[in-house]
C-alpha atoms as a PDB file:
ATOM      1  CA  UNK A   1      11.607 -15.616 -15.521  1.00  0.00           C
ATOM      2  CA  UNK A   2      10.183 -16.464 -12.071  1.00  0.00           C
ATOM      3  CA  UNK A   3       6.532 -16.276 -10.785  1.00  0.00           C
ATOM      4  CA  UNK A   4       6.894 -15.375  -7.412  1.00  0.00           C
ATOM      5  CA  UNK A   5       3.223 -13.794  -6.675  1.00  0.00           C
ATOM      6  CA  UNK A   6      -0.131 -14.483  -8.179  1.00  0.00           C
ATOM      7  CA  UNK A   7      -2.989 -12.875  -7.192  1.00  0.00           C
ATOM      8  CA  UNK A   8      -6.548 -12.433  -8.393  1.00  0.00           C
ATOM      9  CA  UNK A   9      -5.487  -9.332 -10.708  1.00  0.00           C
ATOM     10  CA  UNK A  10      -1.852  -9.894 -11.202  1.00  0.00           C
ATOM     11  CA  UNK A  11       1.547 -12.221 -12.005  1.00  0.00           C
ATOM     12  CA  UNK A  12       4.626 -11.117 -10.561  1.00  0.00           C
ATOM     13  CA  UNK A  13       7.644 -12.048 -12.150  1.00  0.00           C
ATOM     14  CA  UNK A  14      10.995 -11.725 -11.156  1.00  0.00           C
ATOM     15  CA  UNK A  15      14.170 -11.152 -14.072  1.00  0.00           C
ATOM     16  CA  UNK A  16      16.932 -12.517 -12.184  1.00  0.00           C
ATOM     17  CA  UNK A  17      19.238 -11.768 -14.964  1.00  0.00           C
ATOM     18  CA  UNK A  18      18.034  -8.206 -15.459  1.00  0.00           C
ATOM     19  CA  UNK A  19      17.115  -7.931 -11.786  1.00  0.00           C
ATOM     20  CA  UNK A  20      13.638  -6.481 -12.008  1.00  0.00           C
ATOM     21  CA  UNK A  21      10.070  -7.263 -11.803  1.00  0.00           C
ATOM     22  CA  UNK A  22       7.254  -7.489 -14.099  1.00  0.00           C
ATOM     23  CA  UNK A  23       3.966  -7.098 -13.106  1.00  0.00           C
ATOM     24  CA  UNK A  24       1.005  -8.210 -15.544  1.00  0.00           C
ATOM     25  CA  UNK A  25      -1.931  -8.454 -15.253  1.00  0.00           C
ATOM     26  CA  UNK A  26      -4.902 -11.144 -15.628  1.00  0.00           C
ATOM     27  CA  UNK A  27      -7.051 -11.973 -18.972  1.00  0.00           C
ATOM     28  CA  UNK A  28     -10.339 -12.274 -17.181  1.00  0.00           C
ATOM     29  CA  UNK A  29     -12.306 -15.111 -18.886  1.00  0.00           C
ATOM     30  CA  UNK A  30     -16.082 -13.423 -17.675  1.00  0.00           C
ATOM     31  CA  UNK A  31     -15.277 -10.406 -19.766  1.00  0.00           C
ATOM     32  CA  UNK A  32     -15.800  -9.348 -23.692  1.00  0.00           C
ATOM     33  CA  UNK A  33     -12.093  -9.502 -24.937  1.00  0.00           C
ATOM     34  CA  UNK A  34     -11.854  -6.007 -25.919  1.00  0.00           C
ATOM     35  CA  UNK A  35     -13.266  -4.503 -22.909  1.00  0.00           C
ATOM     36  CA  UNK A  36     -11.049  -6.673 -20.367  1.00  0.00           C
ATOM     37  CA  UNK A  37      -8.128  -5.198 -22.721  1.00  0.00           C
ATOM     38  CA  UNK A  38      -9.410  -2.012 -22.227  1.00  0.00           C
ATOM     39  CA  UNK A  39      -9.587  -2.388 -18.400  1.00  0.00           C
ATOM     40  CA  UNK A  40      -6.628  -3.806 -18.262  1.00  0.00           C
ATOM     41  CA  UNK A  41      -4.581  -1.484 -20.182  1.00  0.00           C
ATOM     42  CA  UNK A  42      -6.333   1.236 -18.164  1.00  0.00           C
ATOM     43  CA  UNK A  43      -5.398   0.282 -14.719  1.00  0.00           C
ATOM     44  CA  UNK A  44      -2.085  -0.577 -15.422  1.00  0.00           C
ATOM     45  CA  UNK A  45      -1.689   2.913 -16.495  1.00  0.00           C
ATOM     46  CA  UNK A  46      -3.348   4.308 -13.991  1.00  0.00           C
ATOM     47  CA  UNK A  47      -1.074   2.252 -11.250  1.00  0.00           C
ATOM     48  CA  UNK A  48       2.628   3.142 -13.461  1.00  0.00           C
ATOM     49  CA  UNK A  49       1.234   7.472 -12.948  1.00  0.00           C
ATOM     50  CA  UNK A  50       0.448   7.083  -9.318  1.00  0.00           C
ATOM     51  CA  UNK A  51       4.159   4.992  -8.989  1.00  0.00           C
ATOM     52  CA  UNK A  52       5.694   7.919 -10.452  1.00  0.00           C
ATOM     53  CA  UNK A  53       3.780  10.273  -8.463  1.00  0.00           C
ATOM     54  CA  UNK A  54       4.544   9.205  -4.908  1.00  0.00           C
ATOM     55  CA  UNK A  55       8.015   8.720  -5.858  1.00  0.00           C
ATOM     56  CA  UNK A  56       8.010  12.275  -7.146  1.00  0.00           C
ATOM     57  CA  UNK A  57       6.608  13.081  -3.165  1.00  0.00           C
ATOM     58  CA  UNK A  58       9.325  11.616  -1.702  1.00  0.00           C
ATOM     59  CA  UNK A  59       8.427   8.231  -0.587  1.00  0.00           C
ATOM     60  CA  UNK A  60      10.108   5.155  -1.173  1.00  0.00           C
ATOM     61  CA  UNK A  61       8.467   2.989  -4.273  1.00  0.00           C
ATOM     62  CA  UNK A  62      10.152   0.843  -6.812  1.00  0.00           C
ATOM     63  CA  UNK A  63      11.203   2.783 -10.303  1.00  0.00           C
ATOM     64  CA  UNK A  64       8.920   2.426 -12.977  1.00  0.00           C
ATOM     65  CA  UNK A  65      11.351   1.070 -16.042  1.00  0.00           C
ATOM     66  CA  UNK A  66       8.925   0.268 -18.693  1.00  0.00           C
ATOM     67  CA  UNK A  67       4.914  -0.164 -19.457  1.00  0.00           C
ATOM     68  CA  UNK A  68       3.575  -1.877 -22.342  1.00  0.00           C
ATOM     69  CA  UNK A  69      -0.099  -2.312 -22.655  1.00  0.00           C
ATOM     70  CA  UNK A  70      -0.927  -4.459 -19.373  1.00  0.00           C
ATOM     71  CA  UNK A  71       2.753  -5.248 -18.164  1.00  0.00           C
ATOM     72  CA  UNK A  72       4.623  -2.637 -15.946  1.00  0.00           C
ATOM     73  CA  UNK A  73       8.600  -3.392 -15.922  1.00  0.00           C
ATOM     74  CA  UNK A  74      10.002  -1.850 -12.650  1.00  0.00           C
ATOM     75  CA  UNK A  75      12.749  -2.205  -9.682  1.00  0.00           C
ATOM     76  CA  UNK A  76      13.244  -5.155  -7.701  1.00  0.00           C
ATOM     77  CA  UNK A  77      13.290  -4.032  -4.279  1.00  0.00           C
ATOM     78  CA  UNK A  78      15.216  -6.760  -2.734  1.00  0.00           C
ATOM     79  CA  UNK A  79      14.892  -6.588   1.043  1.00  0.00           C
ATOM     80  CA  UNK A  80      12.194  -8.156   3.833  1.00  0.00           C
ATOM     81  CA  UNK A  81       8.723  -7.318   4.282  1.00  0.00           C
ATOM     82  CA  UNK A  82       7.774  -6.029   7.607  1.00  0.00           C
ATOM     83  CA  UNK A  83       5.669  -8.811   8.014  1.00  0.00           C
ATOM     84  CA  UNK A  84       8.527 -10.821   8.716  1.00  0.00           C
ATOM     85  CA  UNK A  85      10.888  -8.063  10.606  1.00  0.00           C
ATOM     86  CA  UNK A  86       8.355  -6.418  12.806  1.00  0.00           C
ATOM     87  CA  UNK A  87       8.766  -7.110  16.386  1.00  0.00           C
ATOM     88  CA  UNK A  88       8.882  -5.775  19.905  1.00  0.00           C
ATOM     89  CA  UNK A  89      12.270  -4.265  19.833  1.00  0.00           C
ATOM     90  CA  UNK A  90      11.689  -1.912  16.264  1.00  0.00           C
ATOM     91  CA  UNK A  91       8.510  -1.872  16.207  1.00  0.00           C
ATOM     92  CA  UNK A  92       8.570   2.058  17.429  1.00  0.00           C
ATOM     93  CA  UNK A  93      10.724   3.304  14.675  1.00  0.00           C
ATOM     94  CA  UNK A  94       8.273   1.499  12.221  1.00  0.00           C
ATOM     95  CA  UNK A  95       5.386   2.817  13.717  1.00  0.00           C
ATOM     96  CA  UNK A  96       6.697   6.170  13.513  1.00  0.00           C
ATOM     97  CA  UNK A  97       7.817   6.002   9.713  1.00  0.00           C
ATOM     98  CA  UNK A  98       4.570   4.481   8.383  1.00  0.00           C
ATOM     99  CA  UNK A  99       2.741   7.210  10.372  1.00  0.00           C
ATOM    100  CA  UNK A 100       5.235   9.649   8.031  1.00  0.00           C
ATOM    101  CA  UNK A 101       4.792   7.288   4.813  1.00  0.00           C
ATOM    102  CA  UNK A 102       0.669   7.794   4.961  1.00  0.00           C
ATOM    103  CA  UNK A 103       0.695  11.005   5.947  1.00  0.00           C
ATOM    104  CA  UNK A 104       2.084  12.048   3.085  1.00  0.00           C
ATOM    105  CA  UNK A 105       0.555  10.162   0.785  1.00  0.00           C
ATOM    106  CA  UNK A 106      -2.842  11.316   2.062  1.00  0.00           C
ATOM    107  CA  UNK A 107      -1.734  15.113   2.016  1.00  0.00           C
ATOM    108  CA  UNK A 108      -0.946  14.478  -1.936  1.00  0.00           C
ATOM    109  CA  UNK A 109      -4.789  13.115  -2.086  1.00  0.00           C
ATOM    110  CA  UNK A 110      -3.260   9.298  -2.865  1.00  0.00           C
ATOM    111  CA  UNK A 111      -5.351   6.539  -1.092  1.00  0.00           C
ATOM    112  CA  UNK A 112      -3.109   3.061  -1.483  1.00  0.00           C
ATOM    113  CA  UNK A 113      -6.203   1.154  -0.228  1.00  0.00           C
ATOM    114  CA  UNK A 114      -3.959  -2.129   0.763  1.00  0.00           C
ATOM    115  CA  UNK A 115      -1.394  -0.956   3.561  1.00  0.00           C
ATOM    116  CA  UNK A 116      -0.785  -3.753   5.063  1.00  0.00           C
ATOM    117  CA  UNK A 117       3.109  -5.226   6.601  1.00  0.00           C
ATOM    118  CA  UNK A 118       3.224  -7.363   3.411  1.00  0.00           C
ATOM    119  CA  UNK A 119       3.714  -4.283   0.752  1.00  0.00           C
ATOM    120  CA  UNK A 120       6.229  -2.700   3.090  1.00  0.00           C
ATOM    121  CA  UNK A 121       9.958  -3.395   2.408  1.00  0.00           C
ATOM    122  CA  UNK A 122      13.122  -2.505   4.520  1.00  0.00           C
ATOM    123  CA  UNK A 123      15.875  -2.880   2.578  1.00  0.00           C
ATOM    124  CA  UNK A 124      19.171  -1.294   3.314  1.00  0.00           C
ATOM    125  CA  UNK A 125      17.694   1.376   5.847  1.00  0.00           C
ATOM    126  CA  UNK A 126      14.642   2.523   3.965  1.00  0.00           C
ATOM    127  CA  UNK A 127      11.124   1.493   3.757  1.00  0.00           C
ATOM    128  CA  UNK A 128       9.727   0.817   0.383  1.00  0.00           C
ATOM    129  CA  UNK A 129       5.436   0.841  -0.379  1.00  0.00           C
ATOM    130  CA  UNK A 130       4.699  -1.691  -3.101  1.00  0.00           C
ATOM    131  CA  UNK A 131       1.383  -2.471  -4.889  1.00  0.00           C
ATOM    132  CA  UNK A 132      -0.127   0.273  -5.381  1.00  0.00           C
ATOM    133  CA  UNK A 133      -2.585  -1.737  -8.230  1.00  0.00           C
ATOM    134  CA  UNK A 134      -6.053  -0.979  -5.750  1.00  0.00           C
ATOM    135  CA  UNK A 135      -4.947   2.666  -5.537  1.00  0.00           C
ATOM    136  CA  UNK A 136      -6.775   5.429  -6.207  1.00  0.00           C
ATOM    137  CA  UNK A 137      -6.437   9.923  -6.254  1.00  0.00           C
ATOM    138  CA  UNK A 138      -9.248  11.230  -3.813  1.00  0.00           C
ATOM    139  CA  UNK A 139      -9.437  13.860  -1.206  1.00  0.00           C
ATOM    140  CA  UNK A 140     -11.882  12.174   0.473  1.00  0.00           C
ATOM    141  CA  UNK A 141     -11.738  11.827   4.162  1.00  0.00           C
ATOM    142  CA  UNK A 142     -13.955   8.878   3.903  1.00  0.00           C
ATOM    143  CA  UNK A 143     -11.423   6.688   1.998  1.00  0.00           C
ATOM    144  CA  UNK A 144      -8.257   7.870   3.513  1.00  0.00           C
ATOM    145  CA  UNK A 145     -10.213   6.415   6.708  1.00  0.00           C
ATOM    146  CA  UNK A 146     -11.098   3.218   5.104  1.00  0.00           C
ATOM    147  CA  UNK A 147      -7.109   3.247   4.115  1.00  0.00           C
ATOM    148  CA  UNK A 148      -6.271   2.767   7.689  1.00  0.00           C
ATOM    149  CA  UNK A 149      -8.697   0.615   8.432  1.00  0.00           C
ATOM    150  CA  UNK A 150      -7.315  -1.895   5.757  1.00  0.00           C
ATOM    151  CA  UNK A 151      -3.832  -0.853   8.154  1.00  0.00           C
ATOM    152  CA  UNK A 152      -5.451  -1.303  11.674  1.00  0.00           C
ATOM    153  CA  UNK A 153      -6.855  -5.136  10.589  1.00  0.00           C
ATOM    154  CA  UNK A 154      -3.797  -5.825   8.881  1.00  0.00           C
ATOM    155  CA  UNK A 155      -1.500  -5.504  12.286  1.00  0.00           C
ATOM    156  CA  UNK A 156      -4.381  -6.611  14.209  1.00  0.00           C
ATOM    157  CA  UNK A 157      -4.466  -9.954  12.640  1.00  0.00           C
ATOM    158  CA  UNK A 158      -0.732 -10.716  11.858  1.00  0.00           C
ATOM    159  CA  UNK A 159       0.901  -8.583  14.445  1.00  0.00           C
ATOM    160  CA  UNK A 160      -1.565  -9.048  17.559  1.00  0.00           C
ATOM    161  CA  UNK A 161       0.911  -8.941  20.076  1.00  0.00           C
ATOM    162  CA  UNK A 162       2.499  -5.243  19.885  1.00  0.00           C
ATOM    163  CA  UNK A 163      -0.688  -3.614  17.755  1.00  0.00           C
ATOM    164  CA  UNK A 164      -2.021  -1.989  20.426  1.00  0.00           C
ATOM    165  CA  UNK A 165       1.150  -0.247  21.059  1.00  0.00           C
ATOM    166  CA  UNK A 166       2.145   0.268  17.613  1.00  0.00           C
ATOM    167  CA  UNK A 167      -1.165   1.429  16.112  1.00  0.00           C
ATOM    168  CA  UNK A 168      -0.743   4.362  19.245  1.00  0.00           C
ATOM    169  CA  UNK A 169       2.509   5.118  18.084  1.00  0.00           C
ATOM    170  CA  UNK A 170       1.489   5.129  14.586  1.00  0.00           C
ATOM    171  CA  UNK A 171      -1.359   7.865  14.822  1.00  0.00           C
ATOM    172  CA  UNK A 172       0.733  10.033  17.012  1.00  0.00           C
ATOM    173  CA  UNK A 173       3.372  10.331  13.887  1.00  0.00           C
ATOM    174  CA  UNK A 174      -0.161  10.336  11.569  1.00  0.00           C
ATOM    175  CA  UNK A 175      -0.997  13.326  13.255  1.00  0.00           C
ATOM    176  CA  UNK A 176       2.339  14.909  13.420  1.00  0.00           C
ATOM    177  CA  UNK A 177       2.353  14.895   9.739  1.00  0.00           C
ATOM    178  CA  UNK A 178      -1.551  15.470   8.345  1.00  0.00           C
ATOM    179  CA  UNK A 179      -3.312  18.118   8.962  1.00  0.00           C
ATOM    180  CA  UNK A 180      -6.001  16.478   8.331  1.00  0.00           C
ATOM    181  CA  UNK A 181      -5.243  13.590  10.436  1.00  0.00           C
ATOM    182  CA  UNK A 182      -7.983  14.108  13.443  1.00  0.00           C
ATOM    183  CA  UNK A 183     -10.766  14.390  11.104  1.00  0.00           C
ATOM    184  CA  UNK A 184      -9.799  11.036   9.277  1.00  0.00           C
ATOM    185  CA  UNK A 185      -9.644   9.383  12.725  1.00  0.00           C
ATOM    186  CA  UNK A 186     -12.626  10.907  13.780  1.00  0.00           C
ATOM    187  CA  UNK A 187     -14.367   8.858  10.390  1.00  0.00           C
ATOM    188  CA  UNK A 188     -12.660   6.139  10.784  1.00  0.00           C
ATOM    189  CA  UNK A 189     -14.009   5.458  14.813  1.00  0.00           C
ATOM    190  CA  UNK A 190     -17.364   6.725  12.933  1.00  0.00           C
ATOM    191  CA  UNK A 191     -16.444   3.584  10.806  1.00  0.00           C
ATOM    192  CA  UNK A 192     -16.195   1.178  13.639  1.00  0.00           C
ATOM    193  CA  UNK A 193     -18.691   2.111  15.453  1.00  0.00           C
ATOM    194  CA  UNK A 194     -21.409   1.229  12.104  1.00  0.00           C
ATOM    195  CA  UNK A 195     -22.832  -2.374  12.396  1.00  0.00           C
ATOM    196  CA  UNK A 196     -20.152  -4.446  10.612  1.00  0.00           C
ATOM    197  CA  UNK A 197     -16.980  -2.661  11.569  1.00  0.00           C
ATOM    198  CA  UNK A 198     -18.062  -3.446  15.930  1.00  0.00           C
ATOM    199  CA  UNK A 199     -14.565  -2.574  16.925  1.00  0.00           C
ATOM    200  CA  UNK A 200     -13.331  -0.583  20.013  1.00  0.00           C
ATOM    201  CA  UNK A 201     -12.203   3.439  18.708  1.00  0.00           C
ATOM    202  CA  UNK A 202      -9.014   3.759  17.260  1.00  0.00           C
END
């Protein structure tokens, strides 16, 4: 197998042979043994139910094949991030989908809580969400604000030169598809306007 992501909770392998990935995640050293087992077992879990759920929803996520205690076997979505795709010239028709992709995911009370253009992938016309190991089920209009916040910094800081224009495009399809949506904005300019989030409303 092939580690092709670590992070400060997880390994990501990749199967080449069996064409799938494992995600497991990290013995943490500062913990008793049996409660970082715990923990561990627990969020994994927790992450393999919500990967079933927003699949269930309709939204593009890889197939869960297998979990087993802190490892969770599923599809290898083989495509590009939008990190590396997003540009000037599609950057409309992404806007518009991801606006459609959180929507829905907030109207089914799921909070991702790491959207950025690095756990999107288009492959062969569709746009996959990956990682979903930070998520969380809340109704809260509070965190489904702080989810696009994590969003609007993302593009901000990776895709400065078409944010502006993309993050409009974005809320307009947010909105479309939320009924919700102008309250969560409303908290999330309520957001930048306390005194470490000094940013300009959304």
């Amino acid at each position: 197998m092939k580690k092709i992501y670590q992070g400060a909770e997880s390994i990501i392998w990749l199967d080449e042979e069996k064409n799938v990935i494992i995600k497991e995640r990290i013995k943490k050293g500062y913990r008793l043994e049996e409660l970082d087992e715990k923990i561990r077992k627990k969020r994994t879990e927790k992450e393999a139910k919500i990967l079933e759920k927003v699949r269930r929803i309709g939204i593009n996520v890889p197939k869960v094949l297998n979990v087993e205690d802190f490892k969770i076997e599923m599809e290898f979505i083989n495509g590009k991030r939008l990190k590396e795709i997003l540009n000037e010239q599609n950057f409309e028709f992404f806007a518009k989908e991801l606006g459609k992709i959180v929507a829905t995911l907030h109207s089914n009370n799921i909070v991702h809580n790491d959207l950025t253009t690095s756990n999107f992938i288009f492959c062969e016309g569709k746009i996959y969400l990956i990682d979903f190991g930070l998520s969380e089920i809340s109704n809260k209009i509070e965190k489904f604000a702080e989810d696009l916040l994590v969003l609007y910094y993302a593009l901000k800081s990776a895709h400065f030169n078409i944010f502006e224009k993309f993050w409009e495009k974005f809320l307009e399809s947010y909105k479309e598809n939320f009924e919700k949506a102008n309250e969560v904005i409303k908290r999330l300019n309520e957001i930048f306007m306390r005194g470490r989030y000094v940013e300009r409303k959304a």
